[in-house]
N, C-alpha and C. Protein backbone atom coordinates (compact mmCIF):
# COMPACT_ATOMS: atom_id res chain seq x y z
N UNK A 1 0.85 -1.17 0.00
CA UNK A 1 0.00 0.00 0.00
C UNK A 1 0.90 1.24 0.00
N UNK A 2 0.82 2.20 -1.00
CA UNK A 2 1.22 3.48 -0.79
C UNK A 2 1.07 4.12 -0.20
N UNK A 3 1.94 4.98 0.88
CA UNK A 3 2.01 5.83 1.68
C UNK A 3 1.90 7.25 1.27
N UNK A 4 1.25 8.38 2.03
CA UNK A 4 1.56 9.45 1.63
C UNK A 4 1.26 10.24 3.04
N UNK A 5 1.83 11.51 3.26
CA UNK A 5 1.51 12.01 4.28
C UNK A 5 0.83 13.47 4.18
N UNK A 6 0.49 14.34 5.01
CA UNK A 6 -0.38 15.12 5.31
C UNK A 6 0.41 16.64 4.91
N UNK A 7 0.65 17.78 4.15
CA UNK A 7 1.53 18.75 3.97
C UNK A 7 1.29 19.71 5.14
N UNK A 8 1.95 20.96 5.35
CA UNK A 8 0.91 21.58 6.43
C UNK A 8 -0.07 22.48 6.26
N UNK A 9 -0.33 22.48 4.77
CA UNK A 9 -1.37 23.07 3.85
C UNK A 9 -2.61 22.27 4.15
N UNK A 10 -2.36 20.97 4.61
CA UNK A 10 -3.24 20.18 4.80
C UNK A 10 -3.62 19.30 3.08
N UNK A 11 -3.10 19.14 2.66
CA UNK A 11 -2.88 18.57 0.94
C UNK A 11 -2.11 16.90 1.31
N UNK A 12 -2.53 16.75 0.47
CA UNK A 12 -1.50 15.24 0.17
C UNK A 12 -1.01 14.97 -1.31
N UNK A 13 0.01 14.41 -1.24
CA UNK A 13 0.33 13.70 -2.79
C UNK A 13 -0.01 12.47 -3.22
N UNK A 14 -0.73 12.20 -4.00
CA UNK A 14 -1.43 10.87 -4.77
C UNK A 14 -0.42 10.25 -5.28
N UNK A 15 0.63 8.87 -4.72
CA UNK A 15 1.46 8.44 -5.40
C UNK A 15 1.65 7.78 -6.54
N UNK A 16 1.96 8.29 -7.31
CA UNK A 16 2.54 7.78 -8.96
C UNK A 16 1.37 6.57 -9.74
N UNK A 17 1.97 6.08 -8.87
CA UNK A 17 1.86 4.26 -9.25
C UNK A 17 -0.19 4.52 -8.96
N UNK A 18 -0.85 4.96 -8.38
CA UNK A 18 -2.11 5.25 -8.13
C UNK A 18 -2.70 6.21 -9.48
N UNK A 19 -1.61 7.21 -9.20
CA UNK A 19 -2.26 8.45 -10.51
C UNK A 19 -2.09 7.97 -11.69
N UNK A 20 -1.32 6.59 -11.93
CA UNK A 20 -1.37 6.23 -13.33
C UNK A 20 -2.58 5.13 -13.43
N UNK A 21 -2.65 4.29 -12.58
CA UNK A 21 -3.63 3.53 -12.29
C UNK A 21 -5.36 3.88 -12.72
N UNK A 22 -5.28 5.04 -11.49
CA UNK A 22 -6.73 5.61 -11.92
C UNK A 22 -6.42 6.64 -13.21
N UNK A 23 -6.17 6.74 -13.78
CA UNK A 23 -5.97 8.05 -14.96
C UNK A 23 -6.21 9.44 -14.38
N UNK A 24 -5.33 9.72 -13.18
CA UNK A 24 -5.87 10.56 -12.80
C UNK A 24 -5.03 11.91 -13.23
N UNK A 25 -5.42 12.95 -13.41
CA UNK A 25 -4.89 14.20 -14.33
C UNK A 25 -5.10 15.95 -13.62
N UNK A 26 -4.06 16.54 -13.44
CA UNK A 26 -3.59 17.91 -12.71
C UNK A 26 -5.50 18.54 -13.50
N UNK A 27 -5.90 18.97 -12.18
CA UNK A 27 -7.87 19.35 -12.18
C UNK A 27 -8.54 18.52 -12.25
N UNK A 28 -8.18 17.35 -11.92
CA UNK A 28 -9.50 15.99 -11.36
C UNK A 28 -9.84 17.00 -10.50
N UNK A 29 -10.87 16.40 -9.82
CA UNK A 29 -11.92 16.74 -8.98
C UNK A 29 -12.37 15.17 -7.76
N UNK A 30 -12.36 15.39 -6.56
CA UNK A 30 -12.72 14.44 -5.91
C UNK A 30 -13.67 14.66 -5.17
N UNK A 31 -14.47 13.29 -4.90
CA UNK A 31 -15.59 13.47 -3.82
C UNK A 31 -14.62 12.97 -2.77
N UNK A 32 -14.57 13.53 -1.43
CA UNK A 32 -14.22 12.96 -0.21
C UNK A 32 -15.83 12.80 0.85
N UNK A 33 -15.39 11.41 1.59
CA UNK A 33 -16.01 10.65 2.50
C UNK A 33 -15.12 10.07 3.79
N UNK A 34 -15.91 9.89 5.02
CA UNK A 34 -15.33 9.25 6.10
C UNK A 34 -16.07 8.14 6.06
N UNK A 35 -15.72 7.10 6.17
CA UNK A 35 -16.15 5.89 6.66
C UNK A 35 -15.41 5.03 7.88
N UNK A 36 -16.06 3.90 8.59
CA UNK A 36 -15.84 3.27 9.83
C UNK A 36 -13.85 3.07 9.32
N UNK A 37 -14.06 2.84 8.26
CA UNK A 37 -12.79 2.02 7.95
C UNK A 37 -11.45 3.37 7.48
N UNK A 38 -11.98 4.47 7.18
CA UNK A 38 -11.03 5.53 7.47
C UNK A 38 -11.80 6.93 6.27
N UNK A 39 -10.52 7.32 5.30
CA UNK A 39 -11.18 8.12 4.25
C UNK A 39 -11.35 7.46 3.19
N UNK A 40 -12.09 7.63 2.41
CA UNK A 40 -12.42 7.16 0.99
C UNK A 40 -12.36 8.52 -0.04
N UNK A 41 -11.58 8.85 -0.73
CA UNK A 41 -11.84 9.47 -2.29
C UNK A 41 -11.91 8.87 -3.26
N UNK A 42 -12.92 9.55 -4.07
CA UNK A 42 -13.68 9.29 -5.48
C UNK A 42 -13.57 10.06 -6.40
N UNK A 43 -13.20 9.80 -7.68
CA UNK A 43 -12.76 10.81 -8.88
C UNK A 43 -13.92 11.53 -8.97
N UNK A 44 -14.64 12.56 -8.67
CA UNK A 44 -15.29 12.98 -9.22
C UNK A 44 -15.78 12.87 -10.94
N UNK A 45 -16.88 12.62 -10.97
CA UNK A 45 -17.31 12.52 -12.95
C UNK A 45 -17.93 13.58 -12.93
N UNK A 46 -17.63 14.56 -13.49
CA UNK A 46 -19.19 15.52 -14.03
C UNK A 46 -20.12 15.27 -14.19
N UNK A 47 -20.26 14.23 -15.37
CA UNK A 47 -21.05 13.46 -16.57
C UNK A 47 -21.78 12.77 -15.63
N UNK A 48 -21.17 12.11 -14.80
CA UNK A 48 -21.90 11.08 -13.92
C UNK A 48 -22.91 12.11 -13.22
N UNK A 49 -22.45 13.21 -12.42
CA UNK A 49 -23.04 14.03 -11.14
C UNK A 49 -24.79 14.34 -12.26
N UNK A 50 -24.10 14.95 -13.64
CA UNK A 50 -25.62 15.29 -14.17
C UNK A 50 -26.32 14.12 -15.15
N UNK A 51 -25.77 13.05 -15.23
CA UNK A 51 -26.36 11.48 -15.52
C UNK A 51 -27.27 11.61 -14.19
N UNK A 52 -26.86 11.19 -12.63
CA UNK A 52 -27.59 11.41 -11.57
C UNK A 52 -28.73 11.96 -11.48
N UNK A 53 -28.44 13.38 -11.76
CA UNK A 53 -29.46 14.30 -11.33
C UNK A 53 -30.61 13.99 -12.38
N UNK A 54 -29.97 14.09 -13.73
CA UNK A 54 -31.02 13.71 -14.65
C UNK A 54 -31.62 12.06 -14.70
N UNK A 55 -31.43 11.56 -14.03
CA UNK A 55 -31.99 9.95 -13.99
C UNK A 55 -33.44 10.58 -13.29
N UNK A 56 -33.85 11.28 -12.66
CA UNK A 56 -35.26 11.38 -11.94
C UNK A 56 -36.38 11.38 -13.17
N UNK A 57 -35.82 12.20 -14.42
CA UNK A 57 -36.87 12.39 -15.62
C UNK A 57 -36.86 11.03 -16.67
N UNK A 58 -36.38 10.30 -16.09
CA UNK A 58 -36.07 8.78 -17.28
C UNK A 58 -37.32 8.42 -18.13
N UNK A 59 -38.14 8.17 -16.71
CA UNK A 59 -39.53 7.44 -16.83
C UNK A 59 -40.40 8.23 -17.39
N UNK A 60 -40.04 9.63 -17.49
CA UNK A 60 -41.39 10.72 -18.11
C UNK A 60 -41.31 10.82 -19.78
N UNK A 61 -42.44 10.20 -20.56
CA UNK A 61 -42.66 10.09 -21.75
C UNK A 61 -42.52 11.41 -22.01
N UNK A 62 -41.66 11.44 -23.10
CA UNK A 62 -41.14 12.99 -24.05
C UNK A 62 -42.16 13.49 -24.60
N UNK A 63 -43.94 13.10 -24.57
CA UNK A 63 -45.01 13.47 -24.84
C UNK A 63 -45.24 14.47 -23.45
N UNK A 64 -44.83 14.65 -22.25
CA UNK A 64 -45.21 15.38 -21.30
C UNK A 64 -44.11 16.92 -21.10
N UNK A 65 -44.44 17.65 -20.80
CA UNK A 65 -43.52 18.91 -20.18
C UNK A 65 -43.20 18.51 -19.30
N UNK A 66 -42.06 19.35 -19.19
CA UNK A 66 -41.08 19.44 -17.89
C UNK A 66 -42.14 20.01 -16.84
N UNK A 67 -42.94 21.35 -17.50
CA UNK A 67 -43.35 22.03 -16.19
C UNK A 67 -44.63 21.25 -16.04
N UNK A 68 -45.27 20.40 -16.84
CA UNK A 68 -46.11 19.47 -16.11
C UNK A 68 -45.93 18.38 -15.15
N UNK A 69 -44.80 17.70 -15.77
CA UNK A 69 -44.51 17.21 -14.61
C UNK A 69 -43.87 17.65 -13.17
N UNK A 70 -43.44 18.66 -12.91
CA UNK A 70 -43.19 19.21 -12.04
C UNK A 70 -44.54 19.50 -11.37
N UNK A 71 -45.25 20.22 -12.11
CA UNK A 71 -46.68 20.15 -11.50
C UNK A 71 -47.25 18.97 -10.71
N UNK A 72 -46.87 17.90 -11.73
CA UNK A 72 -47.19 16.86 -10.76
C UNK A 72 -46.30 16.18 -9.47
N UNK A 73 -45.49 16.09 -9.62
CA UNK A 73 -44.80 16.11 -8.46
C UNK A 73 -45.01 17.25 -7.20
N UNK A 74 -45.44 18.40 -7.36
CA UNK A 74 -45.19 18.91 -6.28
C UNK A 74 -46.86 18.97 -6.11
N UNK A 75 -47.71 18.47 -6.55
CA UNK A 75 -49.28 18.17 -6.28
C UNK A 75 -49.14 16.95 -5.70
N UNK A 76 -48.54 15.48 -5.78
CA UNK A 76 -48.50 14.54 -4.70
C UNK A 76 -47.65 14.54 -3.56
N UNK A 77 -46.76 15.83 -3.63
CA UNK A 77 -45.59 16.19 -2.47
C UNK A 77 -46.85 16.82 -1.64
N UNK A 78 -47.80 17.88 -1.84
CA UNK A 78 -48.91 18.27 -1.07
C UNK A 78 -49.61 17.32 -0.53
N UNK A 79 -50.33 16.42 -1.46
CA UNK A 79 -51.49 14.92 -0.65
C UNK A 79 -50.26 14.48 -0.13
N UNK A 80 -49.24 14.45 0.10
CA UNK A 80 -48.25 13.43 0.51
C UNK A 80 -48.07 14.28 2.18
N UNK A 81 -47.74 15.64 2.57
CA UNK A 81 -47.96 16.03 3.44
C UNK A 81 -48.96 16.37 4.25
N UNK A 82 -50.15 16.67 3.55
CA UNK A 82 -51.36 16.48 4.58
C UNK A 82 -52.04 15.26 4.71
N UNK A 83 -51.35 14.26 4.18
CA UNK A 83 -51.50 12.93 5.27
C UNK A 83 -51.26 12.25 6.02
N UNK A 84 -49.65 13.04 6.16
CA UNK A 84 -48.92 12.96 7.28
C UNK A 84 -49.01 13.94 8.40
N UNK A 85 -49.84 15.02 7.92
CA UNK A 85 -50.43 15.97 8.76
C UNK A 85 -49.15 16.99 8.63
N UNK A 86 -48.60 17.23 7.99
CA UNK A 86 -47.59 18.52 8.07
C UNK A 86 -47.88 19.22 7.28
């Protein structure tokens, strides 16, 4: 396992043998996480972050609007809270 240590910038260096591995390139972008087992970083994807976001409209036939469906969503977000009473 590659070692790297902490600068007092608070930065680290991604060793070699890793940055060639993942293809990783001077303006990647990372997601950082803590987990039980320590830190985890993730290359950030762009593509992926707005693949994500855009996966909610998959299922909506290209026969409907955007602002209809929004309409509808935030009309069962309403029955959805006053049946929970909020």
């Amino acid at each position: 396992m590659p070692i790297t240590k902490v600068t007092r910038n608070y930065q680290i260096t991604i060793p070699k043998e890793i940055r060639e591995d993942m293809d990783i390139e001077i303006g990647d972008k990372f997601g950082i996480t803590t987990t039980d087992e320590g830190i985890t970083l993730k290359k950030f994807d762009e593509v992926s972050i707005i693949d994500e976001c855009a996966g909610c409209w998959k299922e909506v036939p290209k026969s409907v609007s955007s602002a209809k469906y929004v309409e509808k969503i935030r009309a069962e977000s309403e029955k959805r809270m006053k049946r929970l009473g909020l």
